[in-house]
C-alpha atoms as a PDB file:
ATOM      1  CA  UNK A   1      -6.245  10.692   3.591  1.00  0.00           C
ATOM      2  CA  UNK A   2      -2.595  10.281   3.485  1.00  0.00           C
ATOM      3  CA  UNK A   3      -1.484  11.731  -0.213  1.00  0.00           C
ATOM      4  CA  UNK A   4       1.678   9.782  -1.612  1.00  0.00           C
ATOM      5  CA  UNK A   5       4.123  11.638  -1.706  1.00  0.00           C
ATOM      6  CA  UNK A   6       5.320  11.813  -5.511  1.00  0.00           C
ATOM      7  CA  UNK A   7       2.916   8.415  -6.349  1.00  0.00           C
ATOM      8  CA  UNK A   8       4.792   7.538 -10.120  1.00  0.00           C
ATOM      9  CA  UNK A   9       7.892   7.374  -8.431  1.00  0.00           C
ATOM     10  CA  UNK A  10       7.080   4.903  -5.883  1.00  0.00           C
ATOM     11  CA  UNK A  11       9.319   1.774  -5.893  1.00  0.00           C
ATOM     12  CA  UNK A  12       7.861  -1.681  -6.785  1.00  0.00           C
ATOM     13  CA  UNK A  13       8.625  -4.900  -5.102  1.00  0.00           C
ATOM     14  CA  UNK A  14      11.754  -6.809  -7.359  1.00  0.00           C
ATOM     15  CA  UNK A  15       9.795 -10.335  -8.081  1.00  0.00           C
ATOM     16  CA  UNK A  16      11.316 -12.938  -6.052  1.00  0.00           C
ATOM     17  CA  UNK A  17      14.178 -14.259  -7.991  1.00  0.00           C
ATOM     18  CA  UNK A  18      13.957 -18.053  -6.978  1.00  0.00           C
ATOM     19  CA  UNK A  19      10.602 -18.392  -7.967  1.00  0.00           C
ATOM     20  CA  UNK A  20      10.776 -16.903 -11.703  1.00  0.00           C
ATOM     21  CA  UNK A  21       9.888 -20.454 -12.820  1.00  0.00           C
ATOM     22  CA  UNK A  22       7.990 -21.882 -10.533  1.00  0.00           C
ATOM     23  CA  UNK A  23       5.460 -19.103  -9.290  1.00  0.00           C
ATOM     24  CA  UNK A  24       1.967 -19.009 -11.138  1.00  0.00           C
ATOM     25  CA  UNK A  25       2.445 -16.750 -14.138  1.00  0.00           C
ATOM     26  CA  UNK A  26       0.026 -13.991 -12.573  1.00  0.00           C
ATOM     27  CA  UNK A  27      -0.485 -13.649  -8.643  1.00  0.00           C
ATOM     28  CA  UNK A  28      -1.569 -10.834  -6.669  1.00  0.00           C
ATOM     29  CA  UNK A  29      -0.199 -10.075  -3.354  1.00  0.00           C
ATOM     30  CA  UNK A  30      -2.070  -7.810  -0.884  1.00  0.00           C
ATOM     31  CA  UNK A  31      -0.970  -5.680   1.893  1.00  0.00           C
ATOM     32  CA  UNK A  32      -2.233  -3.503   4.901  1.00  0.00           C
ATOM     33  CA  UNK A  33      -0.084  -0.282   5.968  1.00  0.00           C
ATOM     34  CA  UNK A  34      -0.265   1.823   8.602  1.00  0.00           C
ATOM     35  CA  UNK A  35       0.918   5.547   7.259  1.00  0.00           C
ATOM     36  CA  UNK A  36       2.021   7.333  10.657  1.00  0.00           C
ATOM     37  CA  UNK A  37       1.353  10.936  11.838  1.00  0.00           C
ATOM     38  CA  UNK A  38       4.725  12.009   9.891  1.00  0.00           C
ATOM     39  CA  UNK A  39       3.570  10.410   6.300  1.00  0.00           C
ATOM     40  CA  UNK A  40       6.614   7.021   7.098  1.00  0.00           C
ATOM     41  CA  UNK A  41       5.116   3.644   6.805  1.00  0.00           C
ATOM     42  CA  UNK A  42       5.216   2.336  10.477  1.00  0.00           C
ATOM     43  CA  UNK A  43       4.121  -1.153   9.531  1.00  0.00           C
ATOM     44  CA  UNK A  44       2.589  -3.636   7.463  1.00  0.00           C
ATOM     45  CA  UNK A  45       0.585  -6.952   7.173  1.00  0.00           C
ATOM     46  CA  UNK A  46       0.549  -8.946   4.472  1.00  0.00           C
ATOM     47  CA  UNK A  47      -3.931  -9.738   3.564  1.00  0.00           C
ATOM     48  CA  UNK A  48      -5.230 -12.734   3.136  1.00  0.00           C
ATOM     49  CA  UNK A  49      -9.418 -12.047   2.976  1.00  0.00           C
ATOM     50  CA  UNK A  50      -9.458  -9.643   0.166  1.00  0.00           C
ATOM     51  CA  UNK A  51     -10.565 -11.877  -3.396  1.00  0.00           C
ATOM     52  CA  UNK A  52      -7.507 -13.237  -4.800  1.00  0.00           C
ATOM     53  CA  UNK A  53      -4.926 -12.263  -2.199  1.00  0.00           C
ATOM     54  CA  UNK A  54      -4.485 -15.964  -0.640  1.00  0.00           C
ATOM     55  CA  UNK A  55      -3.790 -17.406  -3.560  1.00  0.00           C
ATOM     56  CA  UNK A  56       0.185 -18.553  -2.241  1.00  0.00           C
ATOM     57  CA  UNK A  57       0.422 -19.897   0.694  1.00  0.00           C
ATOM     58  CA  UNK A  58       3.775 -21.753   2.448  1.00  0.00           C
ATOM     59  CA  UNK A  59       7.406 -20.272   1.390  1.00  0.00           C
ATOM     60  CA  UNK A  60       6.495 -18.751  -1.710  1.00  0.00           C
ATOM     61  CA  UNK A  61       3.863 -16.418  -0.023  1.00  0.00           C
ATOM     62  CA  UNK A  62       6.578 -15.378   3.017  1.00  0.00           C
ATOM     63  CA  UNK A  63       8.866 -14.720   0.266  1.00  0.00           C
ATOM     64  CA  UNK A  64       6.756 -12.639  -2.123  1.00  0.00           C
ATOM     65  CA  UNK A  65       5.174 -10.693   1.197  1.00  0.00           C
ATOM     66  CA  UNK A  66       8.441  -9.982   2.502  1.00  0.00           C
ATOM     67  CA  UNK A  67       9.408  -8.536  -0.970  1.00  0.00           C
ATOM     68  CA  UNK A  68       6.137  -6.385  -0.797  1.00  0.00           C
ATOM     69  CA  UNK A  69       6.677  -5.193   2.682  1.00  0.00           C
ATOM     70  CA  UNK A  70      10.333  -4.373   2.642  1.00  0.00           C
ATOM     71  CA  UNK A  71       8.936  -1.955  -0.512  1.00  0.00           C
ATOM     72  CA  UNK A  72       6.349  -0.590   0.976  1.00  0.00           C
ATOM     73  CA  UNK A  73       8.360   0.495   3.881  1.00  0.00           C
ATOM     74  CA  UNK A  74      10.137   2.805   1.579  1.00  0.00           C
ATOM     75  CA  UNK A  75       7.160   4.982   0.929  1.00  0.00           C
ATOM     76  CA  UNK A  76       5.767   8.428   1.949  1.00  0.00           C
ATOM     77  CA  UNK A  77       2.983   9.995   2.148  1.00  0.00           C
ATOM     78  CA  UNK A  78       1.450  13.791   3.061  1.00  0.00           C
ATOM     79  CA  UNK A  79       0.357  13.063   6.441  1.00  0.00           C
ATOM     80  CA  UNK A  80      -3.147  12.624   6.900  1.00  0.00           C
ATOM     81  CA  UNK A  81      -5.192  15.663   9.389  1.00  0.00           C
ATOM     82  CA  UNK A  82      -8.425  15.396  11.652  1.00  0.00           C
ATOM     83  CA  UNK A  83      -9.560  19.073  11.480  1.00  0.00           C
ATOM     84  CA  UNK A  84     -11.802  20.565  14.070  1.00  0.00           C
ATOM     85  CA  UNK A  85     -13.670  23.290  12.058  1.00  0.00           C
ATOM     86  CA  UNK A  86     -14.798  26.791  12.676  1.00  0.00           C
ATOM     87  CA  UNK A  87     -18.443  26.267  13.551  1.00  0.00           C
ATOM     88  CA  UNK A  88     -21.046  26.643  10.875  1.00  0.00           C
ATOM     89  CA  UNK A  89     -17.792  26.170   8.545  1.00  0.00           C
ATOM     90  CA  UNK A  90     -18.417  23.499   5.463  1.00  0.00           C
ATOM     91  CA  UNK A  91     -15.379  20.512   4.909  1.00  0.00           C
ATOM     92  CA  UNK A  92     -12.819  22.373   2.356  1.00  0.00           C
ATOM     93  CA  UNK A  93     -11.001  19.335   2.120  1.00  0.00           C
ATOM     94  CA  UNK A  94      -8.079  20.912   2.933  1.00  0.00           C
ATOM     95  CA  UNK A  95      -8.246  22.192   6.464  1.00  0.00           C
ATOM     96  CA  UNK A  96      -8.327  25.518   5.185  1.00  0.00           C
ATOM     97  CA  UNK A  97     -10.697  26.685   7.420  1.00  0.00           C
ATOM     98  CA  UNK A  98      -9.743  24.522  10.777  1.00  0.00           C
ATOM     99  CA  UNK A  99      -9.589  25.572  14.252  1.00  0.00           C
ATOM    100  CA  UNK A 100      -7.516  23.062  15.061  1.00  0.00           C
ATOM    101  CA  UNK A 101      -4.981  20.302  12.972  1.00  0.00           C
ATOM    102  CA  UNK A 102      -4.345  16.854  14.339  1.00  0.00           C
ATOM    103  CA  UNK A 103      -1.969  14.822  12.072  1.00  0.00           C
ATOM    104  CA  UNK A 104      -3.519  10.850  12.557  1.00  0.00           C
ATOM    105  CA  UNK A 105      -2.629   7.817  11.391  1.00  0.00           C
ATOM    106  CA  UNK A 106      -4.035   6.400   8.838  1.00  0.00           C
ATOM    107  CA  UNK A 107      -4.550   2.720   7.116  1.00  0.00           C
ATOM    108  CA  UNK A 108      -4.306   1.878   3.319  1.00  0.00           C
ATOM    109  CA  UNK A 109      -4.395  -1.134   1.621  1.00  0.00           C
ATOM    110  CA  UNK A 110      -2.800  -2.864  -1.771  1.00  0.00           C
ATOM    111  CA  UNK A 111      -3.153  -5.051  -4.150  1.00  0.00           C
ATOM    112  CA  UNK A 112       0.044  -5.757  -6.040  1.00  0.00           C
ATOM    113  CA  UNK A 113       0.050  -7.688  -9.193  1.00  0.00           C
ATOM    114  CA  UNK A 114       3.227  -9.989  -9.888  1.00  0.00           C
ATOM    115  CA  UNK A 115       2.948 -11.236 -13.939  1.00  0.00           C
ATOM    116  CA  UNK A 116       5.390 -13.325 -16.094  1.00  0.00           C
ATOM    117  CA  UNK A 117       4.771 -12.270 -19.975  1.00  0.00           C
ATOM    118  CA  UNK A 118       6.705 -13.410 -22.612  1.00  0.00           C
ATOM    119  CA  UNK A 119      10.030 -13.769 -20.598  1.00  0.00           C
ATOM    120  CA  UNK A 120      10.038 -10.467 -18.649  1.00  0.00           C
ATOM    121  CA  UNK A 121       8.050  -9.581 -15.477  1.00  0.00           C
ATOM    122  CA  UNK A 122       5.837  -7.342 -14.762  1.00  0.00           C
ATOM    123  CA  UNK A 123       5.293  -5.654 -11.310  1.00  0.00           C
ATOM    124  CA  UNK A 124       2.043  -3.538 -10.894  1.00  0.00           C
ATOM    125  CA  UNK A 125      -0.159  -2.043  -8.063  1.00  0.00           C
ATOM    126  CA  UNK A 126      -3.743  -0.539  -7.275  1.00  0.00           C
ATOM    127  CA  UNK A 127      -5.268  -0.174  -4.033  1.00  0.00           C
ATOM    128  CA  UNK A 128      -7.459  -2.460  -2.650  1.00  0.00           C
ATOM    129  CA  UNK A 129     -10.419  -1.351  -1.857  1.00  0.00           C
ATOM    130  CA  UNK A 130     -12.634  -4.325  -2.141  1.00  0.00           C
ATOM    131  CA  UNK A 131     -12.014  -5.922   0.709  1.00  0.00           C
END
Protein backbone atom coordinates (compact mmCIF):
# COMPACT_ATOMS: atom_id res chain seq x y z
CA UNK A 1 0.00 0.00 0.00
CA UNK A 2 2.14 2.68 -1.31
CA UNK A 3 5.94 1.70 -0.05
CA UNK A 4 8.11 4.96 0.63
CA UNK A 5 10.37 5.19 -1.44
CA UNK A 6 13.81 5.17 0.58
CA UNK A 7 11.64 5.93 4.15
CA UNK A 8 15.08 7.14 6.44
CA UNK A 9 15.73 9.60 3.99
CA UNK A 10 12.52 11.32 3.97
CA UNK A 11 12.71 15.08 4.76
CA UNK A 12 11.13 16.50 7.98
CA UNK A 13 9.20 19.65 8.30
CA UNK A 14 11.96 22.71 9.56
CA UNK A 15 9.93 23.87 12.93
CA UNK A 16 8.46 27.14 12.32
CA UNK A 17 11.05 29.64 13.15
CA UNK A 18 8.77 32.46 14.69
CA UNK A 19 7.29 30.32 17.05
CA UNK A 20 10.56 28.68 18.73
CA UNK A 21 9.45 30.50 21.91
CA UNK A 22 6.16 30.70 21.97
CA UNK A 23 4.81 27.22 20.65
CA UNK A 24 4.00 24.53 23.43
CA UNK A 25 7.24 22.66 24.02
CA UNK A 26 5.72 19.32 22.44
CA UNK A 27 2.80 19.43 19.74
CA UNK A 28 1.83 17.01 17.26
CA UNK A 29 0.65 17.94 13.91
CA UNK A 30 -1.35 15.49 11.74
CA UNK A 31 -1.81 15.15 8.12
CA UNK A 32 -3.85 13.26 5.35
CA UNK A 33 -2.06 12.51 1.83
CA UNK A 34 -3.21 11.31 -1.11
CA UNK A 35 -0.14 9.13 -2.81
CA UNK A 36 -1.16 9.15 -6.67
CA UNK A 37 -1.02 6.28 -9.23
CA UNK A 38 2.80 7.37 -9.98
CA UNK A 39 3.99 7.14 -6.07
CA UNK A 40 4.00 11.77 -6.05
CA UNK A 41 2.01 13.20 -3.27
CA UNK A 42 -0.98 14.88 -5.13
CA UNK A 43 -2.31 16.54 -2.01
CA UNK A 44 -2.74 16.99 1.51
CA UNK A 45 -5.02 18.04 4.48
CA UNK A 46 -3.92 19.00 7.50
CA UNK A 47 -6.32 16.47 10.56
CA UNK A 48 -7.95 17.73 13.13
CA UNK A 49 -10.13 14.45 14.71
CA UNK A 50 -7.28 12.16 15.32
CA UNK A 51 -6.32 12.44 19.55
CA UNK A 52 -4.00 15.20 19.94
CA UNK A 53 -3.87 16.64 16.44
CA UNK A 54 -6.09 19.92 17.26
CA UNK A 55 -4.18 20.91 19.80
CA UNK A 56 -3.11 24.60 17.77
CA UNK A 57 -5.52 26.26 16.39
CA UNK A 58 -5.40 30.14 14.73
CA UNK A 59 -1.89 31.25 13.02
CA UNK A 60 0.29 28.99 14.72
CA UNK A 61 -1.60 25.85 13.39
CA UNK A 62 -1.67 27.41 9.49
CA UNK A 63 1.89 27.95 10.02
CA UNK A 64 3.06 24.62 11.43
CA UNK A 65 0.52 22.74 8.72
CA UNK A 66 1.87 24.60 5.97
CA UNK A 67 5.43 23.56 7.13
CA UNK A 68 4.13 19.87 7.24
CA UNK A 69 2.49 19.97 3.91
CA UNK A 70 5.05 21.76 1.86
CA UNK A 71 7.31 18.52 3.30
CA UNK A 72 5.22 16.08 2.64
CA UNK A 73 4.83 17.12 -0.89
CA UNK A 74 8.39 16.19 -1.38
CA UNK A 75 7.86 12.53 -0.85
CA UNK A 76 7.61 9.27 -2.89
CA UNK A 77 6.36 6.33 -2.68
CA UNK A 78 6.23 2.70 -4.79
CA UNK A 79 2.94 3.11 -6.25
CA UNK A 80 0.32 1.21 -4.77
CA UNK A 81 -1.51 -1.92 -7.31
CA UNK A 82 -5.16 -3.45 -7.30
CA UNK A 83 -4.34 -6.92 -8.77
CA UNK A 84 -6.94 -9.02 -10.42
CA UNK A 85 -5.65 -12.60 -9.74
CA UNK A 86 -5.44 -15.80 -11.65
CA UNK A 87 -8.47 -17.66 -10.35
CA UNK A 88 -8.05 -20.12 -7.55
CA UNK A 89 -4.62 -18.05 -7.10
CA UNK A 90 -3.87 -17.05 -3.17
CA UNK A 91 -2.76 -12.96 -2.44
CA UNK A 92 1.28 -13.09 -2.85
CA UNK A 93 1.40 -9.72 -1.77
CA UNK A 94 3.21 -8.80 -4.52
CA UNK A 95 1.14 -9.22 -7.62
CA UNK A 96 3.24 -11.94 -8.58
CA UNK A 97 0.68 -13.96 -9.75
CA UNK A 98 -1.89 -11.15 -11.28
CA UNK A 99 -3.82 -11.20 -14.36
CA UNK A 100 -4.07 -7.86 -14.42
CA UNK A 101 -2.12 -4.54 -12.53
CA UNK A 102 -3.99 -1.35 -11.80
CA UNK A 103 -1.73 1.29 -10.13
CA UNK A 104 -4.52 3.27 -7.53
CA UNK A 105 -4.32 5.87 -5.40
CA UNK A 106 -3.93 5.53 -2.20
CA UNK A 107 -4.44 7.57 1.31
CA UNK A 108 -1.97 7.68 4.32
CA UNK A 109 -1.98 9.52 7.25
CA UNK A 110 0.69 11.24 9.88
CA UNK A 111 1.31 12.18 12.93
CA UNK A 112 4.30 14.47 13.23
CA UNK A 113 5.77 15.33 16.51
CA UNK A 114 7.32 18.98 16.89
CA UNK A 115 9.50 18.99 20.54
CA UNK A 116 11.69 21.74 22.14
CA UNK A 117 14.42 19.87 24.52
CA UNK A 118 17.00 21.51 26.14
CA UNK A 119 17.49 24.32 23.47
CA UNK A 120 17.39 22.25 20.24
CA UNK A 121 14.30 20.86 18.42
CA UNK A 122 13.31 17.89 17.63
CA UNK A 123 11.21 16.91 14.51
CA UNK A 124 9.74 13.30 14.46
CA UNK A 125 7.00 11.26 12.62
CA UNK A 126 4.83 7.94 12.81
CA UNK A 127 1.78 7.24 11.02
CA UNK A 128 -1.38 7.72 12.32
CA UNK A 129 -3.32 5.10 12.45
CA UNK A 130 -5.60 5.77 15.32
CA UNK A 131 -7.81 7.85 13.96
Amino acid sequence: MGTPIAEDARAMPPYPAKWLERAPVRLEVCVEITVGERGEVESSRPLRDAPGCGMIEGEMARDFDAAVAQTVRTWRYMPSLLCRLVPGAEADGSCGNALERAPVPVLRAYRFVFERRAGAVHVGVSEADDR
